[in-house]
Protein backbone atom coordinates (compact mmCIF):
# COMPACT_ATOMS: atom_id res chain seq x y z
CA UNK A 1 0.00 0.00 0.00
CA UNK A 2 1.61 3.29 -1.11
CA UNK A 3 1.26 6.14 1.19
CA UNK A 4 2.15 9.75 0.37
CA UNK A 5 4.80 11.12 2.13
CA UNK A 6 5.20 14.79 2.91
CA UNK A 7 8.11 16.39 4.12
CA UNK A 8 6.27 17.71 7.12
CA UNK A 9 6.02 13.92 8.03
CA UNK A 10 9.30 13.09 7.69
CA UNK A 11 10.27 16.18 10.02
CA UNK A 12 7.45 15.07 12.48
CA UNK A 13 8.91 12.13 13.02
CA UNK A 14 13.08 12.72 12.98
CA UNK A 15 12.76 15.95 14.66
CA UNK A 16 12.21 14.42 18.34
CA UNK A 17 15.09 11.81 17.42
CA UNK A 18 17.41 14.66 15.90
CA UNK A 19 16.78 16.33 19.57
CA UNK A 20 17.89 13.15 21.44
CA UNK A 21 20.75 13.05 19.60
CA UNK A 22 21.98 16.60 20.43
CA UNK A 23 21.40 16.01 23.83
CA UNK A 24 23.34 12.58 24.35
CA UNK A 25 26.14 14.03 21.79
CA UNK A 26 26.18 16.80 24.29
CA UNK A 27 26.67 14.07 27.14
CA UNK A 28 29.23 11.98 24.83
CA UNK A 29 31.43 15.00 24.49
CA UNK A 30 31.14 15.70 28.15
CA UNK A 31 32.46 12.38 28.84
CA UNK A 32 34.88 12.62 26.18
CA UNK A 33 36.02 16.17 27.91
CA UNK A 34 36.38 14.81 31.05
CA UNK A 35 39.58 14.14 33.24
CA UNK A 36 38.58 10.14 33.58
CA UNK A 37 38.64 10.35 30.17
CA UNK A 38 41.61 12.65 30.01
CA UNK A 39 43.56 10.87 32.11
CA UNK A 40 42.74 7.21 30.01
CA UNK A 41 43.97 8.73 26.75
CA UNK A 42 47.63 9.47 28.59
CA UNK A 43 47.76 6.40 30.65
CA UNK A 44 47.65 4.89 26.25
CA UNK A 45 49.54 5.77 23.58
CA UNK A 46 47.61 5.53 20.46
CA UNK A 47 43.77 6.30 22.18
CA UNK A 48 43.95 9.75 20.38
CA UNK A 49 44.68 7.78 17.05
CA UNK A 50 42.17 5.02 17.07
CA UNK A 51 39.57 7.80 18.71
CA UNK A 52 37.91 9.35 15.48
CA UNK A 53 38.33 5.89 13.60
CA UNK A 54 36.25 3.91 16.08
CA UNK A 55 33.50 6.41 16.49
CA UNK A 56 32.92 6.62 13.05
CA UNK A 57 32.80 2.53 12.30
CA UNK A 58 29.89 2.22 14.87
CA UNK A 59 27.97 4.05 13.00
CA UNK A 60 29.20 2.67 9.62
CA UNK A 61 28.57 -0.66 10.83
CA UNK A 62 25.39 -0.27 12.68
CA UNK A 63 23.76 1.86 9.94
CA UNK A 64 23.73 -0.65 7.77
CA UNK A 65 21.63 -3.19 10.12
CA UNK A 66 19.48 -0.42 10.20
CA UNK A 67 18.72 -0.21 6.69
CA UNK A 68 18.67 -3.66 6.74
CA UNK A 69 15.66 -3.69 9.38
CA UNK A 70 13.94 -1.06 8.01
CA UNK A 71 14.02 -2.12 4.27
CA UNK A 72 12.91 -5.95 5.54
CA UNK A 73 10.02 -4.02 7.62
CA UNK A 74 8.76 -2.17 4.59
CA UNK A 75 9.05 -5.40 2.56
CA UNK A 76 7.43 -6.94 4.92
CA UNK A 77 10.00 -10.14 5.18
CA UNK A 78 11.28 -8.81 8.91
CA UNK A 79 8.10 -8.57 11.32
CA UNK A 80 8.55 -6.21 14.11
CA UNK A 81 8.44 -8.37 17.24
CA UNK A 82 10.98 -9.94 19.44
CA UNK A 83 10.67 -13.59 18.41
CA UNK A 84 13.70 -15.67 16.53
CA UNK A 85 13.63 -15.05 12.95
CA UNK A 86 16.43 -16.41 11.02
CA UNK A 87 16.95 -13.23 8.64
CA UNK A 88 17.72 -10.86 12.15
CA UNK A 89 19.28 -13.07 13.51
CA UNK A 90 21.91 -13.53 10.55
CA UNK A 91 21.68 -9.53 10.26
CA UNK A 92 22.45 -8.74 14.23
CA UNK A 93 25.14 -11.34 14.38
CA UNK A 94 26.47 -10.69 11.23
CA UNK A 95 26.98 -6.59 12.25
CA UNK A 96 28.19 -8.02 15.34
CA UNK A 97 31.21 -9.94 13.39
CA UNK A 98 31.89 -6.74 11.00
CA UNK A 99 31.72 -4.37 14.42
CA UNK A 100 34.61 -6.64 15.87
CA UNK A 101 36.28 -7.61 12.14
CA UNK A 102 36.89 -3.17 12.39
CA UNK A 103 37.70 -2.56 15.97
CA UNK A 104 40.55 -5.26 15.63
CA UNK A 105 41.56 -3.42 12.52
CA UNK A 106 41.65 -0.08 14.15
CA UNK A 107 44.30 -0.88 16.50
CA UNK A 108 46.29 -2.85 14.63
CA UNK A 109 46.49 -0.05 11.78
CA UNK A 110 46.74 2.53 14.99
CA UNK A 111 49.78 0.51 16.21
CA UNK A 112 51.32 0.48 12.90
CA UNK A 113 50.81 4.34 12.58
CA UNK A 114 52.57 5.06 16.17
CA UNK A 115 55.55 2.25 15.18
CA UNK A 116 55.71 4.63 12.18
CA UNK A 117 55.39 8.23 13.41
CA UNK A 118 56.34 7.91 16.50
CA UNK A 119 57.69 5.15 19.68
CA UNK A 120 55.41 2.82 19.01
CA UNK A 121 52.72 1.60 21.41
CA UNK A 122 51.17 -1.86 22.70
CA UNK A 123 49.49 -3.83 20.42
CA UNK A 124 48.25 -5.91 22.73
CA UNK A 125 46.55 -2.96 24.73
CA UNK A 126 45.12 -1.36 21.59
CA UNK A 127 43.70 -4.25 20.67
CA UNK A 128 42.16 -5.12 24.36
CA UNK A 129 41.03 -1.95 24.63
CA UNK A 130 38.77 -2.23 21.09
CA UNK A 131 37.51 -5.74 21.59
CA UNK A 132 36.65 -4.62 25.28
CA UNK A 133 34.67 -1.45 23.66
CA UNK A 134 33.69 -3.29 20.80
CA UNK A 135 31.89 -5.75 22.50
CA UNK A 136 30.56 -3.73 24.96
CA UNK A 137 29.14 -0.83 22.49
CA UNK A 138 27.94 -3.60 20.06
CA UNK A 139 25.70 -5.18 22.71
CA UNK A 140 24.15 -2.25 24.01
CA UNK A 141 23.39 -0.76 20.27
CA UNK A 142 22.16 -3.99 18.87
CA UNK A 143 19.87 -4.43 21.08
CA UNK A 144 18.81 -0.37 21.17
CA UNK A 145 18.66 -0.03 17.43
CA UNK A 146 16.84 -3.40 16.99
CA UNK A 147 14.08 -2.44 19.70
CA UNK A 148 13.89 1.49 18.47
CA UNK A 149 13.28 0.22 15.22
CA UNK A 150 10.68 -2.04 15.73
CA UNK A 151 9.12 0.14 18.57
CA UNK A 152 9.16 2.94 15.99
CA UNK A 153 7.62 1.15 13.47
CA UNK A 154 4.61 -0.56 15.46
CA UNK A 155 3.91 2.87 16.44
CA UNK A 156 3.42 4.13 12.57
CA UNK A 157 7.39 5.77 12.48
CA UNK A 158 9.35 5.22 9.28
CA UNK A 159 12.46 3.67 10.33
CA UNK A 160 14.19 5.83 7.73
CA UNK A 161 12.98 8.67 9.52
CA UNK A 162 14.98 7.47 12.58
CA UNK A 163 18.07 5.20 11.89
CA UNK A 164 20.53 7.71 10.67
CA UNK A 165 20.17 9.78 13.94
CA UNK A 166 20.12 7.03 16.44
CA UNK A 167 22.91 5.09 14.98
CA UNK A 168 25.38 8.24 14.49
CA UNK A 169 24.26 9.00 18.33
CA UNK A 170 23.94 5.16 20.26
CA UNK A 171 28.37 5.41 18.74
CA UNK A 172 28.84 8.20 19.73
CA UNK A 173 27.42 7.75 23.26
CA UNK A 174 28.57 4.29 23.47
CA UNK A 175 31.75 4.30 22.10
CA UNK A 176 33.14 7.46 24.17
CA UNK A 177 31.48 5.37 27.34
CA UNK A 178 32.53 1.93 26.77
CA UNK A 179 36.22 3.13 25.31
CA UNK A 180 36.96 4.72 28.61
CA UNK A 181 35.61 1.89 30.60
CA UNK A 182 38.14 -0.98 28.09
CA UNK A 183 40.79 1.38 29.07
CA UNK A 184 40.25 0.82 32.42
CA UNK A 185 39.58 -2.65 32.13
CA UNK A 186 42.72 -3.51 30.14
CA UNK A 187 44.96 -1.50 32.06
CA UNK A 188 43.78 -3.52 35.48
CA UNK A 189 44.97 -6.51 33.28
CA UNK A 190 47.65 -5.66 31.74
């Protein structure tokens, strides 16, 4: 069933979501600015490197589930209810795999970069640190974009409307959070 879109609906519904985002970007960059924070990205060589790189991927990486949910919503091959359904499941676990696949990456490229530019770094730290926050951030944004989504949608939202926003936000907030807490967490073991 086609259904005319206007622009005023679009803005209806990514407006509120656009306004969440500036708020918990707000909160990421207080985090971000903060001397827990500070102090992590001294205590490791090579934070500042992997930083932008990281932040970026989540979104990368969990954008594309969500055009993945919302294009099987609209198609109607993905229903929107929390019940095991073999084309999610491939979707969530397969972003999962690419989310790790890059955060690995990262550090080992941000490793190479300080061996080249400057004294080098840890490679095992670097890449503690991103499977740490990798793991952590994909968890908690799997399972917030997957229940937005279908939340949104059950309540008449375009997922279109919403996906870009959330994703580019849920990195943000996550990965500023969960890299400071792998820093911690890998420097107790290391």
């Amino acid at each position: 069933m086609y259904k005319r879109v206007s622009a005023f609906d679009v803005y209806r519904q990514a407006l509120p979501v656009v306004l969440v985002s500036l708020v918990a970007g707000l909160f990421a960059g207080t985090i971000l600015g903060s001397e827990p924070m500070r102090d992590g990205i001294e205590s490791v060589p090579g934070i500042l490197v992997l930083l932008p790189a990281f932040l970026a991927t989540r979104g990368g990486v969990y954008g594309s589930l969500g055009a993945r949910l919302s294009s099987g919503l609209h198609q109607g091959i993905i229903e929107p209810r929390f019940t095991f359904d073999q084309r999610l499941s491939n979707a969530v676990i397969a972003s999962f795999i690419n989310g790790m696949v890059v955060s690995v990456f990262i550090a080992v490229v941000a490793f190479l970069v300080l061996w080249i530019v400057a004294d080098g770094g840890n490679l095992l730290q670097l890449v503690g640190i991103m499977v740490v926050a990798g793991v952590l951030s994909a968890v908690l944004m799997l399972s917030a974009l997957v229940t937005v989504v279908f939340v949104g949608y059950r309540r008449g939202l375009d997922p279109d409307n919403i996906v870009g926003p959330l994703v580019t936000t849920l990195g943000d907030v996550f990965g500023v959070v969960f890299l400071l807490v792998a820093i911690y967490l890998v420097g107790l073991l290391l």
